[in-house]
PDB file of N, CA and C in Angstrom:
ATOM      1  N   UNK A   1      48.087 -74.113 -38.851  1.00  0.00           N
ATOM      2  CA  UNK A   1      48.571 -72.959 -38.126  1.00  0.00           C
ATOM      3  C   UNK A   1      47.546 -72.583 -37.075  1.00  0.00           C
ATOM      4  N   UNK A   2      48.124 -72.209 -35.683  1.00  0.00           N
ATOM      5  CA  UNK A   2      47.193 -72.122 -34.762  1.00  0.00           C
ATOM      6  C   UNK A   2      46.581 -70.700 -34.800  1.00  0.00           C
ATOM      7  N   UNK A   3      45.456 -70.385 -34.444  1.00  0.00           N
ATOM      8  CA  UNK A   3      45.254 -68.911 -34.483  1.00  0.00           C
ATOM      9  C   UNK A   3      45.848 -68.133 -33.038  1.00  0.00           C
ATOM     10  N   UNK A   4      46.094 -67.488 -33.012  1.00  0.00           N
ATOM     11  CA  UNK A   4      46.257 -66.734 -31.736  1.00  0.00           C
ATOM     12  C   UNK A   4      45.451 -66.133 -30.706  1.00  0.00           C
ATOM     13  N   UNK A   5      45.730 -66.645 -29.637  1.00  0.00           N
ATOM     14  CA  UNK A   5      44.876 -66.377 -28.180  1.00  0.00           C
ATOM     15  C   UNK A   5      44.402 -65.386 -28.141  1.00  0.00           C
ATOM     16  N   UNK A   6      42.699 -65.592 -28.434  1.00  0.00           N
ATOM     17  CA  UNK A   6      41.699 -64.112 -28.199  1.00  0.00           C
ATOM     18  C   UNK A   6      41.066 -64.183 -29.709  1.00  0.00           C
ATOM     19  N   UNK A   7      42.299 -63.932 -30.851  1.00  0.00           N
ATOM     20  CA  UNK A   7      41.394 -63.718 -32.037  1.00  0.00           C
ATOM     21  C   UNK A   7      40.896 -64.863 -32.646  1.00  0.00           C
ATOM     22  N   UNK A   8      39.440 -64.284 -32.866  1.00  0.00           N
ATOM     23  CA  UNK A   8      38.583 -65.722 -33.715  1.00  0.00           C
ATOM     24  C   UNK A   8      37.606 -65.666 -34.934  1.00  0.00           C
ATOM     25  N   UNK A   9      37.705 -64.022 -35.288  1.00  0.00           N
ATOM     26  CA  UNK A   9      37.573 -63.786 -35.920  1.00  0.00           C
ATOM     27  C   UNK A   9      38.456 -62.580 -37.489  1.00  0.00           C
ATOM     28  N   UNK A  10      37.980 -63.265 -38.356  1.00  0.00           N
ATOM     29  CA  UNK A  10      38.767 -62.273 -39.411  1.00  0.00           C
ATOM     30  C   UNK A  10      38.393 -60.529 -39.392  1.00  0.00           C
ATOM     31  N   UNK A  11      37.275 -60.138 -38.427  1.00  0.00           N
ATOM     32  CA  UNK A  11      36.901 -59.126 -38.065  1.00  0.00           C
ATOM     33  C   UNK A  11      37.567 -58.561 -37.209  1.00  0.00           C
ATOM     34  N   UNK A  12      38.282 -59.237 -35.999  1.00  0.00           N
ATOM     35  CA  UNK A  12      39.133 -58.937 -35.334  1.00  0.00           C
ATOM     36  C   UNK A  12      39.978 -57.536 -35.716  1.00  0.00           C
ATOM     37  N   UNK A  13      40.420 -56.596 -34.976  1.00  0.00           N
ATOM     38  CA  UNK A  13      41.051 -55.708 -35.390  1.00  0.00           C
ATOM     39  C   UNK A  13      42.968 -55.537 -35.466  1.00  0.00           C
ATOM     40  N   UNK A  14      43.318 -56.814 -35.315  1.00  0.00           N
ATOM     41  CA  UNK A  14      44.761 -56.983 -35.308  1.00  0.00           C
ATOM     42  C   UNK A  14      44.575 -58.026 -36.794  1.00  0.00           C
ATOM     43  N   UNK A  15      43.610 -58.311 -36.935  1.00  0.00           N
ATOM     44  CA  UNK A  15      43.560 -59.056 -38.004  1.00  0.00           C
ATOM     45  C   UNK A  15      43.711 -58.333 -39.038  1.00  0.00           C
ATOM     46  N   UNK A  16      42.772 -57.079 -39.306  1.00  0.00           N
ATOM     47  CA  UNK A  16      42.681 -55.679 -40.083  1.00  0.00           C
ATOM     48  C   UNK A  16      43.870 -55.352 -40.358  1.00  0.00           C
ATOM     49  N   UNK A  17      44.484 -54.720 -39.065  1.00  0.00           N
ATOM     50  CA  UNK A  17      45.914 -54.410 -39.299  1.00  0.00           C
ATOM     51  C   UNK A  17      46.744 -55.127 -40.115  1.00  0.00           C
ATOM     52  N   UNK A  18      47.198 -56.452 -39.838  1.00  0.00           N
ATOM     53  CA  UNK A  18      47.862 -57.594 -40.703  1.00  0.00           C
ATOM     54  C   UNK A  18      47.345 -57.055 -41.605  1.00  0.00           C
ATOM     55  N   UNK A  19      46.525 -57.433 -42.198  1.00  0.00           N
ATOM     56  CA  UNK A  19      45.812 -56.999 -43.573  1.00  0.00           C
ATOM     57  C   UNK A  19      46.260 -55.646 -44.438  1.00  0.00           C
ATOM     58  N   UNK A  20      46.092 -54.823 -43.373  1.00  0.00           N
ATOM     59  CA  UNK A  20      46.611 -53.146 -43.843  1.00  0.00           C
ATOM     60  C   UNK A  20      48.152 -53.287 -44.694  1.00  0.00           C
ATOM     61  N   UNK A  21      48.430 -53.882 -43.273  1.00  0.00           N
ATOM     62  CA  UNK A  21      50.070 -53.605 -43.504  1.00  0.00           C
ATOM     63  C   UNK A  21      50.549 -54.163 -44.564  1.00  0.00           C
ATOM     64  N   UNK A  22      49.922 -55.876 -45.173  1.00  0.00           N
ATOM     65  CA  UNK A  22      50.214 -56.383 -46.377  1.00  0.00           C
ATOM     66  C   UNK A  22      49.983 -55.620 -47.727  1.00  0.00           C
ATOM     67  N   UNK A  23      48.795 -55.212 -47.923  1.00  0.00           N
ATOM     68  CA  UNK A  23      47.909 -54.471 -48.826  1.00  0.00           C
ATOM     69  C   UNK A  23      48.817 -52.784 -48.851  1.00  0.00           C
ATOM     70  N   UNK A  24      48.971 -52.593 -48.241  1.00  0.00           N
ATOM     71  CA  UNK A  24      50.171 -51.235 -48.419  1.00  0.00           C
ATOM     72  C   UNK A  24      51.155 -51.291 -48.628  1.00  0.00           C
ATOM     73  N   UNK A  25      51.886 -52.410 -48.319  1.00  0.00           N
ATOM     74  CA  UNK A  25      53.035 -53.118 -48.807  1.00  0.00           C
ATOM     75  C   UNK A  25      53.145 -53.276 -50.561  1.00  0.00           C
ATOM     76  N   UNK A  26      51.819 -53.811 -50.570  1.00  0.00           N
ATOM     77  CA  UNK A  26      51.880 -54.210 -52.143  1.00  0.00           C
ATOM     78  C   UNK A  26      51.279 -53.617 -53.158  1.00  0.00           C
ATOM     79  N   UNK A  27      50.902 -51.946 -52.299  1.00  0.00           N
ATOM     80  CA  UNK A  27      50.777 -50.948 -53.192  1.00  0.00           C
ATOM     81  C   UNK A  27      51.609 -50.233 -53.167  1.00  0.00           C
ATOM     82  N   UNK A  28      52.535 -49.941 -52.171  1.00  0.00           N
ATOM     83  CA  UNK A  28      53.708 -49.166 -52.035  1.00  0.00           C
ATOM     84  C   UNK A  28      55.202 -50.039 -53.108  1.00  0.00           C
ATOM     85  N   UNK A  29      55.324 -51.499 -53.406  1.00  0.00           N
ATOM     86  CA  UNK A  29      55.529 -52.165 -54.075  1.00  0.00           C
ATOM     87  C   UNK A  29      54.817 -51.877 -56.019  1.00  0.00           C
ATOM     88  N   UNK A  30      53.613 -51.672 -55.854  1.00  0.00           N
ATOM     89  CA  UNK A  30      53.280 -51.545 -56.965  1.00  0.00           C
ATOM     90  C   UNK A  30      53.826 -50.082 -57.684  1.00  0.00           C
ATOM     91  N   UNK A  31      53.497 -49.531 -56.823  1.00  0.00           N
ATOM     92  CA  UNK A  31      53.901 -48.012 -56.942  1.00  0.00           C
ATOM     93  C   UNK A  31      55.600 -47.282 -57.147  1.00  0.00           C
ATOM     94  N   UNK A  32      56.312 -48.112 -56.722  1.00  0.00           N
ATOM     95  CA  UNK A  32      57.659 -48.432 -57.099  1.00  0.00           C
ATOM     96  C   UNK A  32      58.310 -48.004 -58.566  1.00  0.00           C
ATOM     97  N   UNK A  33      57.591 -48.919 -59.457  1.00  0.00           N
ATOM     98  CA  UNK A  33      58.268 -48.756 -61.061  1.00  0.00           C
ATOM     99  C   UNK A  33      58.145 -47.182 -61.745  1.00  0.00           C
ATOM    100  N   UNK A  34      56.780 -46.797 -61.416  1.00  0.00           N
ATOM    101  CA  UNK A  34      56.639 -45.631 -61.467  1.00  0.00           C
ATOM    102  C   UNK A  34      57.159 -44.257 -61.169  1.00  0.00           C
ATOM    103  N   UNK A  35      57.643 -44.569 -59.616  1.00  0.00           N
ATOM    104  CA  UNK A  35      58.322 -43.432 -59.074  1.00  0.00           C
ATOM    105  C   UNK A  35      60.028 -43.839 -60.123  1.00  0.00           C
ATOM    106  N   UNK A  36      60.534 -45.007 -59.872  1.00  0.00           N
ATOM    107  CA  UNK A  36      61.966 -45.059 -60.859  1.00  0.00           C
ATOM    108  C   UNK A  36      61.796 -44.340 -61.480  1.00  0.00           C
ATOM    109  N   UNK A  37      60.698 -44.739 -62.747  1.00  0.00           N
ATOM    110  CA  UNK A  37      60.505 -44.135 -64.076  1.00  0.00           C
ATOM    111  C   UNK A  37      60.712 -42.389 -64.309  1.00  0.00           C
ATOM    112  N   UNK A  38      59.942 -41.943 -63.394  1.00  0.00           N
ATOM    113  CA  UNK A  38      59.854 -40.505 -63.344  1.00  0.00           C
ATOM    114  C   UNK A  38      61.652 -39.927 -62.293  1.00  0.00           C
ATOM    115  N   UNK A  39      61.745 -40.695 -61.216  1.00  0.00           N
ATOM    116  CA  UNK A  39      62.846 -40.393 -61.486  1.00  0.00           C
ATOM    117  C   UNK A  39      64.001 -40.504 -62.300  1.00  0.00           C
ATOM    118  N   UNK A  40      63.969 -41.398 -63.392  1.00  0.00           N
ATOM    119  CA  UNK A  40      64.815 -41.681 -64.726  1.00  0.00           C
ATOM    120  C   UNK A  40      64.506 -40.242 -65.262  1.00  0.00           C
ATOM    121  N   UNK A  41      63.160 -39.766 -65.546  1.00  0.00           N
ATOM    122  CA  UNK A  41      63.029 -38.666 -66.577  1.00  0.00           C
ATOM    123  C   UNK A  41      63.835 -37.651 -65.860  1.00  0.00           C
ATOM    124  N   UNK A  42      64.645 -36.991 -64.291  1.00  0.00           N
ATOM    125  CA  UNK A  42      64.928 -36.149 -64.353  1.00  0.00           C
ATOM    126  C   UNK A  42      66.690 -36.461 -64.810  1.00  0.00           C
ATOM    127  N   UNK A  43      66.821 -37.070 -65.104  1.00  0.00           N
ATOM    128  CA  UNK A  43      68.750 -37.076 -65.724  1.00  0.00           C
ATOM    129  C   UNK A  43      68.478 -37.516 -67.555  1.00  0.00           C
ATOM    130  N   UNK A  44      67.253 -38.354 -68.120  1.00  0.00           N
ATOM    131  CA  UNK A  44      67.314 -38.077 -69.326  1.00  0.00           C
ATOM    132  C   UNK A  44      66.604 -37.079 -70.096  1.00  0.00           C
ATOM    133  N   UNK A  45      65.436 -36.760 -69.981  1.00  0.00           N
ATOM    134  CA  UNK A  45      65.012 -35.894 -70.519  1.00  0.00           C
ATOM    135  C   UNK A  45      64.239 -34.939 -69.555  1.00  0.00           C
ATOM    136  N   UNK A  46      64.995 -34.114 -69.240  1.00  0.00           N
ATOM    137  CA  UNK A  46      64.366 -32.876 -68.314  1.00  0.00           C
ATOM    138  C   UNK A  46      63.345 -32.369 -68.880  1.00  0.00           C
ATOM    139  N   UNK A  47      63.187 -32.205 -70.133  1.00  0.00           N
ATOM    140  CA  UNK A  47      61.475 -31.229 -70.635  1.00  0.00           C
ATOM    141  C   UNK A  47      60.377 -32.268 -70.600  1.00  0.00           C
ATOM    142  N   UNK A  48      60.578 -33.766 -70.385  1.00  0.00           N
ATOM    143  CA  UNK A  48      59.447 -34.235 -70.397  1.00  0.00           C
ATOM    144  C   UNK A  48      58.849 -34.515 -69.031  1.00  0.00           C
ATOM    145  N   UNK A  49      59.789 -34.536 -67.983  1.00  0.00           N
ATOM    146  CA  UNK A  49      60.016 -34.531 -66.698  1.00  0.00           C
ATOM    147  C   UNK A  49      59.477 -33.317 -66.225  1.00  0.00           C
ATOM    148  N   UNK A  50      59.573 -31.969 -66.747  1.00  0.00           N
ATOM    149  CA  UNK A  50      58.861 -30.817 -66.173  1.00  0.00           C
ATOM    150  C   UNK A  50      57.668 -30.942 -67.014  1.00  0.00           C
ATOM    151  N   UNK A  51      57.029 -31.350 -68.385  1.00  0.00           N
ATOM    152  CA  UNK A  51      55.665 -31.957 -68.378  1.00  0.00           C
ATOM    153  C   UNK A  51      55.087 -32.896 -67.280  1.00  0.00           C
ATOM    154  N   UNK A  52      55.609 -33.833 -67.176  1.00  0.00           N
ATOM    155  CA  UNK A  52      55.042 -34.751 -66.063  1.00  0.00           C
ATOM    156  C   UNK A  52      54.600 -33.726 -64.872  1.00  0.00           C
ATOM    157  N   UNK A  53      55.373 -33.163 -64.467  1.00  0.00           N
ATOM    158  CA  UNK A  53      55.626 -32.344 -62.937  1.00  0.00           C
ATOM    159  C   UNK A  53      54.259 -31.427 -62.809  1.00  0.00           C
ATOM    160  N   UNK A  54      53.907 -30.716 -64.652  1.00  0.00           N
ATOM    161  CA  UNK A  54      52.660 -30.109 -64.512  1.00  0.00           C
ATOM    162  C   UNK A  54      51.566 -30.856 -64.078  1.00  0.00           C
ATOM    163  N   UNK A  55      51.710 -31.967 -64.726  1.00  0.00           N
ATOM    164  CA  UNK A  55      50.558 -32.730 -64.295  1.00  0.00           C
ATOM    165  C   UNK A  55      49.977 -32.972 -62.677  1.00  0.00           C
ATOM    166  N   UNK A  56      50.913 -32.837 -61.994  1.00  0.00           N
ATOM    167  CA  UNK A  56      51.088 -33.049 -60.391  1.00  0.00           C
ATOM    168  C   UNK A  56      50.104 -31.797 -59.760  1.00  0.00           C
ATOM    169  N   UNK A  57      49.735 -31.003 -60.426  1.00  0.00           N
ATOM    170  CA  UNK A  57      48.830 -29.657 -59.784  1.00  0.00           C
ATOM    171  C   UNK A  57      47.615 -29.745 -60.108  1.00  0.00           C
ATOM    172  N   UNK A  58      46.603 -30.917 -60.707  1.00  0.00           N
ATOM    173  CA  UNK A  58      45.692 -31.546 -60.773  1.00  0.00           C
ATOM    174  C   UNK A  58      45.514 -32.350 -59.342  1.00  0.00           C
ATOM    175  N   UNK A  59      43.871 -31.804 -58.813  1.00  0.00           N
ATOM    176  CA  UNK A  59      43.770 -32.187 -58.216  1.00  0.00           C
ATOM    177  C   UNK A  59      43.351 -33.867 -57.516  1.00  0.00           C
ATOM    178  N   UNK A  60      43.144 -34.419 -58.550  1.00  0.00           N
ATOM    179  CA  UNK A  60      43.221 -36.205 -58.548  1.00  0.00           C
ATOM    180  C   UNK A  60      44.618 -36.758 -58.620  1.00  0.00           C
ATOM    181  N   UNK A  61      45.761 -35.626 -58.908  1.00  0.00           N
ATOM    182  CA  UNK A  61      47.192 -35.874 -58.127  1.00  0.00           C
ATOM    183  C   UNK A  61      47.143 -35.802 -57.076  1.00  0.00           C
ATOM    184  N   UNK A  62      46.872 -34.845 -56.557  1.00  0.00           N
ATOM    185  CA  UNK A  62      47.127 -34.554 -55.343  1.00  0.00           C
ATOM    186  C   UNK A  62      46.264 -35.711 -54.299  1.00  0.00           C
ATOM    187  N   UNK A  63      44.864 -35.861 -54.324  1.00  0.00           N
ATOM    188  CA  UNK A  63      44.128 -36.440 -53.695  1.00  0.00           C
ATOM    189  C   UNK A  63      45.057 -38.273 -54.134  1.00  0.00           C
ATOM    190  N   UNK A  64      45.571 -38.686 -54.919  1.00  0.00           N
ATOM    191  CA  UNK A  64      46.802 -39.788 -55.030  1.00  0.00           C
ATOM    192  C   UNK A  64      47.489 -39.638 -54.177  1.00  0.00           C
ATOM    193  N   UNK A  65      48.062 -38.536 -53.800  1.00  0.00           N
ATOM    194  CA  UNK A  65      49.738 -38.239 -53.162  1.00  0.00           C
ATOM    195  C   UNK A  65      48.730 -38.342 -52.052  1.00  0.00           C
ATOM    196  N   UNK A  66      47.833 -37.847 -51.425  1.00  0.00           N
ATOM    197  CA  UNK A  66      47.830 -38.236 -50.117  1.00  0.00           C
ATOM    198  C   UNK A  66      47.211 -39.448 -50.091  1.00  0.00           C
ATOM    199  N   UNK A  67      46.737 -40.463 -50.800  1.00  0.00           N
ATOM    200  CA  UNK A  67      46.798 -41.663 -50.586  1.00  0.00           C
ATOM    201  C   UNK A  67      48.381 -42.420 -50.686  1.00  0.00           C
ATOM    202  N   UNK A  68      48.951 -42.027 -50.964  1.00  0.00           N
ATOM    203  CA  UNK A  68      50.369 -42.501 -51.138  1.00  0.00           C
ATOM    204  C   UNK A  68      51.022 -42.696 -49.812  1.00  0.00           C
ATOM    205  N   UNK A  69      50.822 -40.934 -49.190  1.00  0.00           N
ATOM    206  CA  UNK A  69      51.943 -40.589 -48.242  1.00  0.00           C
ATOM    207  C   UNK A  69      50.904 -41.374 -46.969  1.00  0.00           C
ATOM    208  N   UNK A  70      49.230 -41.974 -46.763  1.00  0.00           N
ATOM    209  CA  UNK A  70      49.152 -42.357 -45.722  1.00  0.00           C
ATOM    210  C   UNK A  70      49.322 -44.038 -46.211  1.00  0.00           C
ATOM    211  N   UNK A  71      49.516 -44.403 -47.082  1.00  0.00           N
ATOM    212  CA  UNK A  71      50.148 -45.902 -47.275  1.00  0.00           C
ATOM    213  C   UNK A  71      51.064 -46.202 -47.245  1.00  0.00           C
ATOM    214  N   UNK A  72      52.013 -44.836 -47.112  1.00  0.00           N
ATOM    215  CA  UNK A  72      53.585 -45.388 -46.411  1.00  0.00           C
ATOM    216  C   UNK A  72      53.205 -45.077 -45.022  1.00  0.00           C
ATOM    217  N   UNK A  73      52.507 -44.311 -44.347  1.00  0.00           N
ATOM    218  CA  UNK A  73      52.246 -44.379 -42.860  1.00  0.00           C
ATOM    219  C   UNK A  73      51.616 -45.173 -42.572  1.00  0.00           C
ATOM    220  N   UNK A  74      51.186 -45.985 -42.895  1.00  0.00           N
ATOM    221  CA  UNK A  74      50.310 -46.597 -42.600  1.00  0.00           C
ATOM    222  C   UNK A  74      51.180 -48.077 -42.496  1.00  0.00           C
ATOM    223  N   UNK A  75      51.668 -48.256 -43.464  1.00  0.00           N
ATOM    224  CA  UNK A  75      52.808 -49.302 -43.567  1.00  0.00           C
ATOM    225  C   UNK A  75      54.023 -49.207 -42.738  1.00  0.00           C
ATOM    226  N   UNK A  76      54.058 -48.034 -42.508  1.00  0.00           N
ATOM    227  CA  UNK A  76      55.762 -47.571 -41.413  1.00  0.00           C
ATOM    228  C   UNK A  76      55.343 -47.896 -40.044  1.00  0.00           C
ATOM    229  N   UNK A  77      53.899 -47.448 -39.885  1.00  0.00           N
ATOM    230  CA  UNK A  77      53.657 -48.086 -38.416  1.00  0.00           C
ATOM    231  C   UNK A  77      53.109 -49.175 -38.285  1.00  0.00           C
ATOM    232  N   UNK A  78      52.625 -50.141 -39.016  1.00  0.00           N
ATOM    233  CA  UNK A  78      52.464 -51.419 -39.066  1.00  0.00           C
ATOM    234  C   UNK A  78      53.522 -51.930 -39.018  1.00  0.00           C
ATOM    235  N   UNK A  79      54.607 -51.462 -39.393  1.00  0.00           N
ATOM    236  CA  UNK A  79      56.114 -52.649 -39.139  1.00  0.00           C
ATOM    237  C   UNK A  79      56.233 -52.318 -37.654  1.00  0.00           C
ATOM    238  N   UNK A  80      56.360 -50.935 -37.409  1.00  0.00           N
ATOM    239  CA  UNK A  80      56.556 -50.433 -36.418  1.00  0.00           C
ATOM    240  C   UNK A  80      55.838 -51.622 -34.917  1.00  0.00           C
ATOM    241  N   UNK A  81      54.564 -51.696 -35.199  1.00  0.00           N
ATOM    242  CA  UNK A  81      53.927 -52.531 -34.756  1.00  0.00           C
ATOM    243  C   UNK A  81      54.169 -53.880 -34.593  1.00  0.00           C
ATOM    244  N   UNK A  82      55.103 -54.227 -35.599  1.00  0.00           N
ATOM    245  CA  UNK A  82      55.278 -55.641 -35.856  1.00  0.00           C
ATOM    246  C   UNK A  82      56.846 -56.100 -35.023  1.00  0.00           C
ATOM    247  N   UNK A  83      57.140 -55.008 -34.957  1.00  0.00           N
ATOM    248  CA  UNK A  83      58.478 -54.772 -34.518  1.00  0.00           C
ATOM    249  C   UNK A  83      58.389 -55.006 -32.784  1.00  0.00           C
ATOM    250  N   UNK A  84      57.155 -54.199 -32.509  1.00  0.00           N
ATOM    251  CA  UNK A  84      57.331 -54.384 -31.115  1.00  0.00           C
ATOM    252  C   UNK A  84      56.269 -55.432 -30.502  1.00  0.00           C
ATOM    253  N   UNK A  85      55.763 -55.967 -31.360  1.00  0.00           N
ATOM    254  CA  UNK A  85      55.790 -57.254 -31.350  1.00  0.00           C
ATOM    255  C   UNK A  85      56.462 -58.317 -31.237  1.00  0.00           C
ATOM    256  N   UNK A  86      57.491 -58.268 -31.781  1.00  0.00           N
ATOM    257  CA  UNK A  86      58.328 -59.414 -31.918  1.00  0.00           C
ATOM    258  C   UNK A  86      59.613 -59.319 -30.501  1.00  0.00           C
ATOM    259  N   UNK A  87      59.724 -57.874 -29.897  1.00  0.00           N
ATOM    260  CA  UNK A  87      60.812 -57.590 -29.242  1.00  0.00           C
ATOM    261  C   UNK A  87      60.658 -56.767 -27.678  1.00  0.00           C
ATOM    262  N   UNK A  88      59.075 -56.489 -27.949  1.00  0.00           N
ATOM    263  CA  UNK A  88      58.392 -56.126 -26.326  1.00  0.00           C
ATOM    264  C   UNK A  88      57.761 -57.156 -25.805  1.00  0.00           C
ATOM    265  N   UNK A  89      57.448 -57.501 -24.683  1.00  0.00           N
ATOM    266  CA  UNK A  89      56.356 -58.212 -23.626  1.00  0.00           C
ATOM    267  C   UNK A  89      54.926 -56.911 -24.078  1.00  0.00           C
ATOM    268  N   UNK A  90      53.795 -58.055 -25.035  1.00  0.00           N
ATOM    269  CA  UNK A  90      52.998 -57.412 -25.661  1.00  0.00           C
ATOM    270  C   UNK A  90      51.544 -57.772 -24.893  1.00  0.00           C
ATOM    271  N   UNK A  91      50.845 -56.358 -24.533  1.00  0.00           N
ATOM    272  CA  UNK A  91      49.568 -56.838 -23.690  1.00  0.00           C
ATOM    273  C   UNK A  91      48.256 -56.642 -24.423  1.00  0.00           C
ATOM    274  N   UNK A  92      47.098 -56.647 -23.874  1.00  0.00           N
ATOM    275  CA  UNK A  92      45.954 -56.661 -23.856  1.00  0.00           C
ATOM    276  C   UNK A  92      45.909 -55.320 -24.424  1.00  0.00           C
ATOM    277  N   UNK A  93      46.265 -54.229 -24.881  1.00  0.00           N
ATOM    278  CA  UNK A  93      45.686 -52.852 -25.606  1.00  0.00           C
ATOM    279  C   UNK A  93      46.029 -52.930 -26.756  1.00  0.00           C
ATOM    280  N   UNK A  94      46.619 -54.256 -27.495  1.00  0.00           N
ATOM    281  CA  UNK A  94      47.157 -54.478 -28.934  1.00  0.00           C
ATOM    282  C   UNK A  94      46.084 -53.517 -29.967  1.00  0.00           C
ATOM    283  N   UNK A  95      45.181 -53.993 -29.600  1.00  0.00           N
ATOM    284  CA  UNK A  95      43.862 -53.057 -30.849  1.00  0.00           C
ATOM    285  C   UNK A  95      43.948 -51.661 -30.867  1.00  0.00           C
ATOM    286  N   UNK A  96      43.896 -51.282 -29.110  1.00  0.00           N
ATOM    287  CA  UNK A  96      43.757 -49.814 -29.193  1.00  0.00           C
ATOM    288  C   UNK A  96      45.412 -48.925 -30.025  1.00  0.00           C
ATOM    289  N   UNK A  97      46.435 -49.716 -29.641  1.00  0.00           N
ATOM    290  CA  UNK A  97      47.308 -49.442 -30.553  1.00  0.00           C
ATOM    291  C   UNK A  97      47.584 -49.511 -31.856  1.00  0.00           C
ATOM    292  N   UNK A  98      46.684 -50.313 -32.279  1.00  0.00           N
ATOM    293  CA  UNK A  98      46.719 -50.750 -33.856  1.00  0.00           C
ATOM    294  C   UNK A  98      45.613 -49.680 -34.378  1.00  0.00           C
ATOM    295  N   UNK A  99      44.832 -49.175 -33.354  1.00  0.00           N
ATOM    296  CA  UNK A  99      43.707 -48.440 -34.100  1.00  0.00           C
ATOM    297  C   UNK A  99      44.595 -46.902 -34.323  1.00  0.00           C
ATOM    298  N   UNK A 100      45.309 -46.418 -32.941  1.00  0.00           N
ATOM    299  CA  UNK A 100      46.000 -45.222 -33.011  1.00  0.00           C
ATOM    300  C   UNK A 100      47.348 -45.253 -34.036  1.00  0.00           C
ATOM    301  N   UNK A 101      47.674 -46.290 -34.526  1.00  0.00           N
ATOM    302  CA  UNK A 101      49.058 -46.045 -35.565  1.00  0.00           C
ATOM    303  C   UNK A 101      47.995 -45.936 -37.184  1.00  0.00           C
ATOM    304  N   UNK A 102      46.627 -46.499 -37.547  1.00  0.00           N
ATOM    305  CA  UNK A 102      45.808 -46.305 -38.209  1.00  0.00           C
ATOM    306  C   UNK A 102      45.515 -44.970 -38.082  1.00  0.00           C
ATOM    307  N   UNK A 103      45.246 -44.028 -36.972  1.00  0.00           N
ATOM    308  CA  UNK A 103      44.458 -42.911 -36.958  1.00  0.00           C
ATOM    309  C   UNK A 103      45.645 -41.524 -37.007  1.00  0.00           C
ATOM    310  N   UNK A 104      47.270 -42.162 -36.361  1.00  0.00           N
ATOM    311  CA  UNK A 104      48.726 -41.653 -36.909  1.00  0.00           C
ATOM    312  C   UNK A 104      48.528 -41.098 -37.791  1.00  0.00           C
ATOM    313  N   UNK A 105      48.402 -42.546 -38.903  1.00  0.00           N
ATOM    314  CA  UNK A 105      49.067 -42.032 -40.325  1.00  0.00           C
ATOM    315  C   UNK A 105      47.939 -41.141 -41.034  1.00  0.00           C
ATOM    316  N   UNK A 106      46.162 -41.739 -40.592  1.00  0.00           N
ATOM    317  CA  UNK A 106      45.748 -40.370 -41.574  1.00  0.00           C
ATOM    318  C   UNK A 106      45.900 -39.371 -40.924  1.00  0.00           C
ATOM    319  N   UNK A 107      46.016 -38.830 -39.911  1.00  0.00           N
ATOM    320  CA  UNK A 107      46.786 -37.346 -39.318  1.00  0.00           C
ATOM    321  C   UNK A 107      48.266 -36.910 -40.250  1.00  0.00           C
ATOM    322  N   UNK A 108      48.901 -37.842 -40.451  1.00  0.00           N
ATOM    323  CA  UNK A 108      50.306 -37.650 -41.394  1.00  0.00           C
ATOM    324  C   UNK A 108      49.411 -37.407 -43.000  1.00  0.00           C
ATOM    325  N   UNK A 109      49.162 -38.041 -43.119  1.00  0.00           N
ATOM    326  CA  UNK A 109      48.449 -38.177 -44.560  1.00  0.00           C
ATOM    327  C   UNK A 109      47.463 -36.695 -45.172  1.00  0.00           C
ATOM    328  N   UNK A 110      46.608 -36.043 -43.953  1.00  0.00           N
ATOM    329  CA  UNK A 110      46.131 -35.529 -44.109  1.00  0.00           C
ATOM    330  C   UNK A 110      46.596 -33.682 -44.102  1.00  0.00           C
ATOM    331  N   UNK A 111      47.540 -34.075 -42.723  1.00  0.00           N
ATOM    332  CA  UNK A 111      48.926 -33.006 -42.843  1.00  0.00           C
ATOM    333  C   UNK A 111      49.557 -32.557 -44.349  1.00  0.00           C
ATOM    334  N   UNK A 112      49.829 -33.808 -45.278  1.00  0.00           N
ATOM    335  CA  UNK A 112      50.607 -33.478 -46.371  1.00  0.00           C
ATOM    336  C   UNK A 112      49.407 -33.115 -47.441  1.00  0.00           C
ATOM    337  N   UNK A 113      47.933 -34.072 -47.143  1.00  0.00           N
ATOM    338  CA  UNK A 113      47.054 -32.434 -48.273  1.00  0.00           C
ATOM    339  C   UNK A 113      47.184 -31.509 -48.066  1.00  0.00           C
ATOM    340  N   UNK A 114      46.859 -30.869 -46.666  1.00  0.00           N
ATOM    341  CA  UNK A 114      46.543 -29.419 -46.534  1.00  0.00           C
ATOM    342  C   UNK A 114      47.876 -28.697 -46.643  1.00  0.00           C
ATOM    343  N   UNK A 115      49.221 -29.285 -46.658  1.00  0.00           N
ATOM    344  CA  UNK A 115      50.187 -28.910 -47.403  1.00  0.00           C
ATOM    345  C   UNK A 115      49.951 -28.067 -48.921  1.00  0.00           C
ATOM    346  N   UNK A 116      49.706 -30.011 -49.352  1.00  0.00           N
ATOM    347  CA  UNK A 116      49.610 -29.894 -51.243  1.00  0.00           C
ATOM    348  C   UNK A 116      48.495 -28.710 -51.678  1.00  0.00           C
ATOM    349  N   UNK A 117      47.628 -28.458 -51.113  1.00  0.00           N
ATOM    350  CA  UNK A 117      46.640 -28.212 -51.517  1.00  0.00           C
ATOM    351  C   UNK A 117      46.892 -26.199 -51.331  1.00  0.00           C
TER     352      UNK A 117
END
């Protein structure tokens, strides 16, 4: 497989990105069974489901949930990225864009602590 014109290193910052976007993928993937699960508890057992829910006002929940909500941003604009990749005439500011959909999502991410919090 050829590498692509310019990058030559795995340091590269479109390289990073790739990287991001996989690795959030396959925590947002991992993270999956879990969310089912808890949504199962609200149609079978509602009292264990509002136990769980207490648990959510701990703050190593919370500091989770905003790792959560910037690994789906983080992943939404990496497709996003990938997208206009595949379907724009793509130039020379690829990084600086890959750095600002990175610096997006912790602005999104960080939005929903000072929410939670």
């Amino acid at each position: 497989m050829k590498a692509a014109k310019g990058i030559t290193s795995r340091a590269h910052p479109l390289w990073l990105a790739y990287i991001l976007h996989r690795l959030s993928g396959l925590a947002l993937a991992l993270f999956l069974p879990l969310h089912f699960w808890v949504l199962a508890m609200a149609m079978t057992d509602p009292v264990r489901l509002d136990g769980f829910l207490h648990l959510t006002e701990a703050a190593a929940v919370k500091i989770a949930e905003f790792g959560l909500v910037f690994l789906l941003a983080i992943h939404m604009f990496g497709g996003l990225r990938l997208i206009a990749m595949e379907w724009l005439p793509w130039t020379a500011p690829q990084k600086t864009l890959a750095a600002g959909a990175t610096a997006g999502s912790f602005c999104i991410a960080i939005l929903f602590l000072m929410k939670a919090i």
